[in-house]
C-alpha atoms as a PDB file:
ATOM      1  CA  UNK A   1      41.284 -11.953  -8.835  1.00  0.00           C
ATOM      2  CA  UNK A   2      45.145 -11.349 -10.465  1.00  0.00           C
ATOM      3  CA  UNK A   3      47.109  -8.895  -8.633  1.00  0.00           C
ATOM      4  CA  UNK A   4      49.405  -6.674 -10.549  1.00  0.00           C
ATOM      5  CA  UNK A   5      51.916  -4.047 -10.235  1.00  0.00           C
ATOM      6  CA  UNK A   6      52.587  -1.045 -12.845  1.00  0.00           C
ATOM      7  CA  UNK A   7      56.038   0.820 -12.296  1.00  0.00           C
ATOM      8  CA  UNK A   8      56.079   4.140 -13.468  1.00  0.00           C
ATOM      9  CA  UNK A   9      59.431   5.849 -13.817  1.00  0.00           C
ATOM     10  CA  UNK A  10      59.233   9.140 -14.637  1.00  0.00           C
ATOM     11  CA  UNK A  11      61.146  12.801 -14.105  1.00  0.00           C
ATOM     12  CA  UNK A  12      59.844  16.078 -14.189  1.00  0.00           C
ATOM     13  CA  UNK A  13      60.496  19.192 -16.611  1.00  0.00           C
ATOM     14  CA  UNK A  14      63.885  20.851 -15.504  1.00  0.00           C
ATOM     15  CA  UNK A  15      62.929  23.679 -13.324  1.00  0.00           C
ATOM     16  CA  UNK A  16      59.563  22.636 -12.665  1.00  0.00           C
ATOM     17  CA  UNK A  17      60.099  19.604 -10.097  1.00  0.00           C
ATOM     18  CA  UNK A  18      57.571  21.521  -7.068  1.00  0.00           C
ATOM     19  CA  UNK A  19      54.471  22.036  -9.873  1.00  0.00           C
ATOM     20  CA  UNK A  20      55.439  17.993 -11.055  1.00  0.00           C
ATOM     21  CA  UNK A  21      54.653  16.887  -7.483  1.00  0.00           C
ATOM     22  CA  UNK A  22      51.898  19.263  -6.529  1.00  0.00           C
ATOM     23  CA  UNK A  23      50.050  17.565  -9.478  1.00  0.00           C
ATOM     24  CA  UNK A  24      51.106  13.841  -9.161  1.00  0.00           C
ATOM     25  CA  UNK A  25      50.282  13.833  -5.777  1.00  0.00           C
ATOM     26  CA  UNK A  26      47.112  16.186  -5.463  1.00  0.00           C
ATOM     27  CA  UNK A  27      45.565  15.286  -9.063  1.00  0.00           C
ATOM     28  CA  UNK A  28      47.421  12.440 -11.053  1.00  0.00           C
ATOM     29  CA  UNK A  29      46.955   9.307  -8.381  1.00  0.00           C
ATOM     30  CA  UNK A  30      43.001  10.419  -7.711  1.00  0.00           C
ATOM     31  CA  UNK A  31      42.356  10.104 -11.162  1.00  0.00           C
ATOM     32  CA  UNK A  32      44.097   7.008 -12.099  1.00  0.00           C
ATOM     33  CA  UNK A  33      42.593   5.379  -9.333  1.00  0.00           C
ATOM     34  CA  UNK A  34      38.990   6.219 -10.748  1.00  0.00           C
ATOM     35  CA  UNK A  35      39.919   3.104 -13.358  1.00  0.00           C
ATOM     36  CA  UNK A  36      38.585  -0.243 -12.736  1.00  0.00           C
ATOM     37  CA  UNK A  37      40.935  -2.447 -11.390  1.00  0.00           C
ATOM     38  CA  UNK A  38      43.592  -0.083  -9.881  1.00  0.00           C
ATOM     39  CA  UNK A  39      43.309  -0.376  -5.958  1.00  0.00           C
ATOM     40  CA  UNK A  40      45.839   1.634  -4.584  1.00  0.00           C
ATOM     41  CA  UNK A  41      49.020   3.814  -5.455  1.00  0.00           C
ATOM     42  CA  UNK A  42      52.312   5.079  -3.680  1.00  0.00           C
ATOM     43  CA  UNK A  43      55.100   7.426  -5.408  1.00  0.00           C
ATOM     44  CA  UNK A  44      58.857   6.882  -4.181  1.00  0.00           C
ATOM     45  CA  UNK A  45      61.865   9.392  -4.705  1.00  0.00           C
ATOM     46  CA  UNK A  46      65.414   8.076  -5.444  1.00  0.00           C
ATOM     47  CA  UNK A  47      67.242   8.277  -2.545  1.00  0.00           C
ATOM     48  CA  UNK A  48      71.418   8.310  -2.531  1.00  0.00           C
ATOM     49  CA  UNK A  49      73.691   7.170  -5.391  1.00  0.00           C
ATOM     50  CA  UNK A  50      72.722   3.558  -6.923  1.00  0.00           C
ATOM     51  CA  UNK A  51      73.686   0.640  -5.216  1.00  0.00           C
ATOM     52  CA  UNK A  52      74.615  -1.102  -8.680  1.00  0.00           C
ATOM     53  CA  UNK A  53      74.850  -0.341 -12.189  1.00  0.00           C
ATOM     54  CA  UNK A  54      74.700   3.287 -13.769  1.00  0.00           C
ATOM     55  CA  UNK A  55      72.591   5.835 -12.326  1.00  0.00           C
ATOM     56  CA  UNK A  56      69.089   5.658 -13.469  1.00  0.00           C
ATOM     57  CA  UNK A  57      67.258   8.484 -15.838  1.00  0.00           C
ATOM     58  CA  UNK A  58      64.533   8.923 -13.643  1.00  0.00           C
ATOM     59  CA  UNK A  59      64.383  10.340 -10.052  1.00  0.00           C
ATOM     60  CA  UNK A  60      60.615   9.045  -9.390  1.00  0.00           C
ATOM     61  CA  UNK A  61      58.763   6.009  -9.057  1.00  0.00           C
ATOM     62  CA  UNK A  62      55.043   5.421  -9.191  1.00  0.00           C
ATOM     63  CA  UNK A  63      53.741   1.842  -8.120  1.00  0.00           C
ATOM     64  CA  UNK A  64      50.251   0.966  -8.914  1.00  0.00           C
ATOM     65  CA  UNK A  65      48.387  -1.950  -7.165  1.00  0.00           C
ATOM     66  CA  UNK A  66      46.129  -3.164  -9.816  1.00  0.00           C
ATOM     67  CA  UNK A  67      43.556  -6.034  -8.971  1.00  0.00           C
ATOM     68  CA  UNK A  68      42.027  -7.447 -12.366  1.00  0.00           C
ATOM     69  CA  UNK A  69      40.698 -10.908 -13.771  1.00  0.00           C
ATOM     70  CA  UNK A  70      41.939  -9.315 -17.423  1.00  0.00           C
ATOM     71  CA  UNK A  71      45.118  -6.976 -16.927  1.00  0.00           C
ATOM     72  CA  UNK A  72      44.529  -6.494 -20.446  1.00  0.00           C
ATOM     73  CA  UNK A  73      40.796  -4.709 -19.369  1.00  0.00           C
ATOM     74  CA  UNK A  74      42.538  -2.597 -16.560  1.00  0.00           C
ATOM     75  CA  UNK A  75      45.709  -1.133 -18.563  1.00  0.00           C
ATOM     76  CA  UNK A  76      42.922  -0.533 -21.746  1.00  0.00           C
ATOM     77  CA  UNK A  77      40.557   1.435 -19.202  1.00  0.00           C
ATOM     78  CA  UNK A  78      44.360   3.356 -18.065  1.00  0.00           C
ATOM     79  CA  UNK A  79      44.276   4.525 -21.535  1.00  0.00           C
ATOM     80  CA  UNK A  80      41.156   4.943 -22.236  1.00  0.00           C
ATOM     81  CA  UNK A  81      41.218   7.471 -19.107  1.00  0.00           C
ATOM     82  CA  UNK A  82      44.382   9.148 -19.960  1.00  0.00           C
ATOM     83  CA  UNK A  83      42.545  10.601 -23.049  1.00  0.00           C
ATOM     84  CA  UNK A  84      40.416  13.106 -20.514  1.00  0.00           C
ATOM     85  CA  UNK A  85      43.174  13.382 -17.541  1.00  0.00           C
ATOM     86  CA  UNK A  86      44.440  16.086 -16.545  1.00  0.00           C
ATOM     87  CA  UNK A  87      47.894  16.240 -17.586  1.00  0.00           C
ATOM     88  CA  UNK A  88      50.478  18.052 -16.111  1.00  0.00           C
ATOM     89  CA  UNK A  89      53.290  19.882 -18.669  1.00  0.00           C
ATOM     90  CA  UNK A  90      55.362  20.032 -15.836  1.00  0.00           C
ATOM     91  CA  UNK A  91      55.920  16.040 -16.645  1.00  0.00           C
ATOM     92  CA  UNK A  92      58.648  15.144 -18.885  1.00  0.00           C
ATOM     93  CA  UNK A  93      56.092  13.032 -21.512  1.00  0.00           C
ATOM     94  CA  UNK A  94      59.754  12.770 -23.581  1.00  0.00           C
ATOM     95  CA  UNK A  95      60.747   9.803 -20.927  1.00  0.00           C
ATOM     96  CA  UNK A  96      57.327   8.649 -19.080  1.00  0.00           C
ATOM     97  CA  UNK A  97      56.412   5.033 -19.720  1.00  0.00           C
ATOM     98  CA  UNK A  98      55.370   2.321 -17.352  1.00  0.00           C
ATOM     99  CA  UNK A  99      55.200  -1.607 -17.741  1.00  0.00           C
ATOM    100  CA  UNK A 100      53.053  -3.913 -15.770  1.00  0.00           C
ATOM    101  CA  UNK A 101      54.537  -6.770 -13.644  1.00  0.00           C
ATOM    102  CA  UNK A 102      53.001 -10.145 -12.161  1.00  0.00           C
ATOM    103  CA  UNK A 103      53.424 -11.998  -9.555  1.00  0.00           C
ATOM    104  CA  UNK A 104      55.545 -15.354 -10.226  1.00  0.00           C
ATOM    105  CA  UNK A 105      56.087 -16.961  -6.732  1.00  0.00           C
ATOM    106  CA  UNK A 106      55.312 -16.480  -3.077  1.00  0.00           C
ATOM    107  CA  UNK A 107      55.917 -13.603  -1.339  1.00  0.00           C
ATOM    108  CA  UNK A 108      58.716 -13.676   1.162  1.00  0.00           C
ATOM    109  CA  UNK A 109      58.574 -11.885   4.886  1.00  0.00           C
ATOM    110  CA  UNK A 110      61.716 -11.074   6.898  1.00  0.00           C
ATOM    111  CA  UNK A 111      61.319 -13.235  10.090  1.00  0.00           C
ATOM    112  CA  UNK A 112      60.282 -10.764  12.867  1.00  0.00           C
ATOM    113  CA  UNK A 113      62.142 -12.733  15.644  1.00  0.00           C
END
């Protein structure tokens, strides 16, 4: 089985951050990880000015693990699901996207010595 990642940057309405993370934490991850193939999620917030380049246009990551022998099958059952989600207007649709990412090499560990 193919291992996957899909990075979601997204931002909430202005004014309505606290209702934007109420419902991608206590509704939006559940559901998306009802879809075969995605395995686990974790949402990040933007922490301190950019280390390089201009400053991004979104203030929140999503990563979602996705473990498929098609990606094509999982991201087709994400959007076949986001037809009956439960969608939040609290979410800037104006900006969301996301884009899947593979694997191309080994994975490299810090030595722990």
């Amino acid at each position: 089985m193919a291992r996957y990642l899909l990075v979601v940057p997204t931002s909430p309405v202005e004014g309505r951050e606290k209702e934007y993370n109420d419902w991608y934490e206590n509704t939006h991850l559940a559901e998306v990880l009802t879809i075969p193939g995605f395995v686990a999620a974790e949402r990040f917030a933007m922490t301190g000015e950019p280390v390089a380049g201009p400053p991004p246009q979104h203030k929140y990551l999503s990563i979602y693990e996705i473990e498929a022998e098609n990606i094509n099958d999982a991201v087709e059952g994400l959007k076949e699901r986001a037809k009956t989600m439960t969608l939040s207007d609290a979410l800037n649709m104006e900006t969301a996207g996301g884009v899947v990412f593979r694997p191309i090499g080994k994975r490299h560990v810090a030595n722990s010595a």
